[in-house]
Every structure is written in structure tokens, then in C-alpha cells.
C-alpha atoms as a PDB file:
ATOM      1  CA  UNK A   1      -6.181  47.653  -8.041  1.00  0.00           C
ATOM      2  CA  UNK A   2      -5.518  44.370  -5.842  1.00  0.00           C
ATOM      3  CA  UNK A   3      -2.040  43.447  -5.246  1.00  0.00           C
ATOM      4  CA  UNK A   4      -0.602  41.005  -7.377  1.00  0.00           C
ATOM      5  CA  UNK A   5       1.398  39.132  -4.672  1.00  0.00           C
ATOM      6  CA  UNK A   6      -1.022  39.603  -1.787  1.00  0.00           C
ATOM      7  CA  UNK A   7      -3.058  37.592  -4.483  1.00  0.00           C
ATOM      8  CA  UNK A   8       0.089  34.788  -5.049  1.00  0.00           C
ATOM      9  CA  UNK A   9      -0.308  34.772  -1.373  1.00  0.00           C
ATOM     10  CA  UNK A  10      -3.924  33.695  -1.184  1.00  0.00           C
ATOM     11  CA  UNK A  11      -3.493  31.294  -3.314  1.00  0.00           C
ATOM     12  CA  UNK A  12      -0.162  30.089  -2.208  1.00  0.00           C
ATOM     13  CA  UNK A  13      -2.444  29.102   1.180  1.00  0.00           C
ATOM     14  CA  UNK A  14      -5.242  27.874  -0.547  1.00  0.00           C
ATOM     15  CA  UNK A  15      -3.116  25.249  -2.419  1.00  0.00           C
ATOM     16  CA  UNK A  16      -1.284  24.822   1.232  1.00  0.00           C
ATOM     17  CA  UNK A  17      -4.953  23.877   2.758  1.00  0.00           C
ATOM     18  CA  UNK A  18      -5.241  21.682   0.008  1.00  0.00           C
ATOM     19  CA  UNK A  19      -2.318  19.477   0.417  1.00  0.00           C
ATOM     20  CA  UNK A  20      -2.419  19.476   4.030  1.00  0.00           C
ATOM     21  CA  UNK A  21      -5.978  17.546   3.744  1.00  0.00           C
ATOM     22  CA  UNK A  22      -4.571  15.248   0.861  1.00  0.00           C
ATOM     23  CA  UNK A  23      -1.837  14.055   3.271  1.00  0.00           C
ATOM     24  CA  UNK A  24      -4.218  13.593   6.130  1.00  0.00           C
ATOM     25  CA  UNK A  25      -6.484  11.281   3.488  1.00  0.00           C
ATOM     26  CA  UNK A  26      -3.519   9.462   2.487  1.00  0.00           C
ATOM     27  CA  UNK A  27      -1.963   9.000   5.899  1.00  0.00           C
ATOM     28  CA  UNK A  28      -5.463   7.581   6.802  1.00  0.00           C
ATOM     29  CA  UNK A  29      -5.799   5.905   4.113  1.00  0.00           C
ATOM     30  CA  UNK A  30      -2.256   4.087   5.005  1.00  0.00           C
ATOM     31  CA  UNK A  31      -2.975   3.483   8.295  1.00  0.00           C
ATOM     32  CA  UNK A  32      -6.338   1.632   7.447  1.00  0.00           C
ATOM     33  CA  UNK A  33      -4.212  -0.284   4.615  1.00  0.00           C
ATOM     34  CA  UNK A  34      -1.600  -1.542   7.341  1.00  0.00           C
ATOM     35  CA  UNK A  35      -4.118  -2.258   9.969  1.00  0.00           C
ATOM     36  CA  UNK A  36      -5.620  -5.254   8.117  1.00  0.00           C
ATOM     37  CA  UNK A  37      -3.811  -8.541   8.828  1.00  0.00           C
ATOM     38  CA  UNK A  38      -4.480 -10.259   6.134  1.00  0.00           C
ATOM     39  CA  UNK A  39      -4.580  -9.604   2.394  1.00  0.00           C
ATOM     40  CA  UNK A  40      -7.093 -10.927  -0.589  1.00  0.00           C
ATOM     41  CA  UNK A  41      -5.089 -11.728  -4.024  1.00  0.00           C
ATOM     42  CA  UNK A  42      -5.056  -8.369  -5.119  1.00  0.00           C
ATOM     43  CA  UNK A  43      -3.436  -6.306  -2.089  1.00  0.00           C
ATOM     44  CA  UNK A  44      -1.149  -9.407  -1.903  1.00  0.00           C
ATOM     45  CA  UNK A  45       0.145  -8.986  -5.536  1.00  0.00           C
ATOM     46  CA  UNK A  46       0.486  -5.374  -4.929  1.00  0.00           C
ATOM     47  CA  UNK A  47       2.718  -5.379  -1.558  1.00  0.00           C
ATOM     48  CA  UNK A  48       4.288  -8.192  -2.988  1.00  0.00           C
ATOM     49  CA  UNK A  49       4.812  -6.889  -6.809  1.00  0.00           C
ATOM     50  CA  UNK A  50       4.095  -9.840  -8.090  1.00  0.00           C
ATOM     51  CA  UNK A  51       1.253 -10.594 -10.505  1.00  0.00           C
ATOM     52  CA  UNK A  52      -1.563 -12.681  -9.564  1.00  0.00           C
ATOM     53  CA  UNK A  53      -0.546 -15.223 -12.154  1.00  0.00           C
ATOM     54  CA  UNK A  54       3.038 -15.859 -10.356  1.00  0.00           C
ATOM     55  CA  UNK A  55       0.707 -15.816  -6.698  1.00  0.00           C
ATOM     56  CA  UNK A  56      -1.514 -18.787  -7.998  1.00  0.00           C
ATOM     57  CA  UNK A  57       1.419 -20.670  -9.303  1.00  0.00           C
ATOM     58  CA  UNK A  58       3.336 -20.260  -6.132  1.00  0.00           C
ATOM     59  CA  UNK A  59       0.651 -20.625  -3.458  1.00  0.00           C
ATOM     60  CA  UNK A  60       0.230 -24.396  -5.726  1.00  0.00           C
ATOM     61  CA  UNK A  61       3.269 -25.123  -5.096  1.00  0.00           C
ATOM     62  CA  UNK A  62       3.129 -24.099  -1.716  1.00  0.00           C
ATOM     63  CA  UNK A  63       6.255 -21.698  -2.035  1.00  0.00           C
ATOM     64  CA  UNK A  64       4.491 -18.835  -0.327  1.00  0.00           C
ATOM     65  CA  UNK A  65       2.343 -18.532   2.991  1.00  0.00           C
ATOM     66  CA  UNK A  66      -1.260 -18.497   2.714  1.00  0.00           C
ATOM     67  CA  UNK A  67      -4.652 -19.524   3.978  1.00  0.00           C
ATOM     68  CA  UNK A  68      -7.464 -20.916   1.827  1.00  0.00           C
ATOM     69  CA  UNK A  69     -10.732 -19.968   3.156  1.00  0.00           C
ATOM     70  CA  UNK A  70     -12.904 -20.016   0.753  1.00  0.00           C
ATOM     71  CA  UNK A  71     -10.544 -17.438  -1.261  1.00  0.00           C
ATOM     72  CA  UNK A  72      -7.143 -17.086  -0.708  1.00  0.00           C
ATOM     73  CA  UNK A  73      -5.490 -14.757   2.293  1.00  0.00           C
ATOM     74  CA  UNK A  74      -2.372 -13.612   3.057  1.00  0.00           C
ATOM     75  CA  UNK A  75      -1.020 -12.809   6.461  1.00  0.00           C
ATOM     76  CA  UNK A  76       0.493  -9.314   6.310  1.00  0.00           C
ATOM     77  CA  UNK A  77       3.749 -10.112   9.170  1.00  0.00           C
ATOM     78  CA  UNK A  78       4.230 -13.580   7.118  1.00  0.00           C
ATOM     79  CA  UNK A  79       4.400 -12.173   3.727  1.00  0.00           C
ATOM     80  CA  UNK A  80       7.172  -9.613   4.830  1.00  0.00           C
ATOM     81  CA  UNK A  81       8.993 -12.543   6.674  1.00  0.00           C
ATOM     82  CA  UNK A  82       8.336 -14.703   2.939  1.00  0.00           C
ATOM     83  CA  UNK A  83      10.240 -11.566   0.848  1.00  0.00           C
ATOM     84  CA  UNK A  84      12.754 -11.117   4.090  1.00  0.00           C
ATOM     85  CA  UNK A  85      14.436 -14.813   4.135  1.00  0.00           C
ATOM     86  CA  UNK A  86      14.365 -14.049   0.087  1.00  0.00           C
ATOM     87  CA  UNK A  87      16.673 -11.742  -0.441  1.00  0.00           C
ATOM     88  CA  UNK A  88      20.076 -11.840  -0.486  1.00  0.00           C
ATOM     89  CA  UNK A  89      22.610  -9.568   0.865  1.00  0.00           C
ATOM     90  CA  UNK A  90      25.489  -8.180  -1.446  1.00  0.00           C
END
């Protein structure tokens, strides 16, 4: 009869395996994500939290940086200066 923990064990470092290569696709994953300099509507609305609705209506009023190239785009380093001078310290 196997042992019942030298069993635990194997699978205890198969699951370990397993998440190590899940956080090396993530952290990848990230990296790629922040390596872009500029954002389309959707990753825009995302690192911003705001919905695309409240993007459109702002970018018309020209309340938040952005280029119009045939779509819109959103510098990375300008949005996080945008949602920087916005806040407000307690």
C-alpha cells in the first residue's frame, strides 16, 4: 500500500508546478500590458474604471487626454498624471 502523505506530497508539488507557471503567464502577461504606451477605449476604461460611456462624454468635452487617430488613444504616463492631479488628499 502507497503512503498516504508521500501521495499529499506529490500532489502538494504538482499543484506547486502549477502555480509557479500561472504567475510566470500573468507576470508576462503584465509586463506586455504595461509596455504599450497607449491605450484603445477599452484598456482605457479599465485602468481608468470608468465606463466607456463617461470616456466619450469626457474626451467631448475635452476633460481627459487623448489622441484621435482614427479611434481614440490614450497615453498610458498621461492618463496616470489625468487621475494624479484628481485626487485629493485628506
Amino acid at each position: 500500500m502507497n503512503n498516504p502523505f508521500e501521495e499529499i506530497k506529490n500532489q502538494l508539488d504538482s499543484i506547486h508546478l502549477e502555480l509557479n507557471e500561472l504567475r510566470s503567464v500573468l507576470t508576462s502577461k503584465h509586463e506586455q500590458n504595461n509596455s504599450k504606451p497607449y491605450l484603445g477605449l477599452d484598456e482605457a476604461s479599465e485602468f481608468t474604471g470608468l465606463s466607456k460611456s463617461t470616456i466619450y462624454r469626457l474626451t467631448s468635452q475635452k476633460q481627459i487626454p487623448h489622441i484621435k487617430r482614427g479611434r481614440l488613444l490614450f497615453n498610458r504616463a498621461e492618463l496616470t498624471s489625468w487621475i494624479q492631479a484628481g485626487s485629493k488628499t485628506i
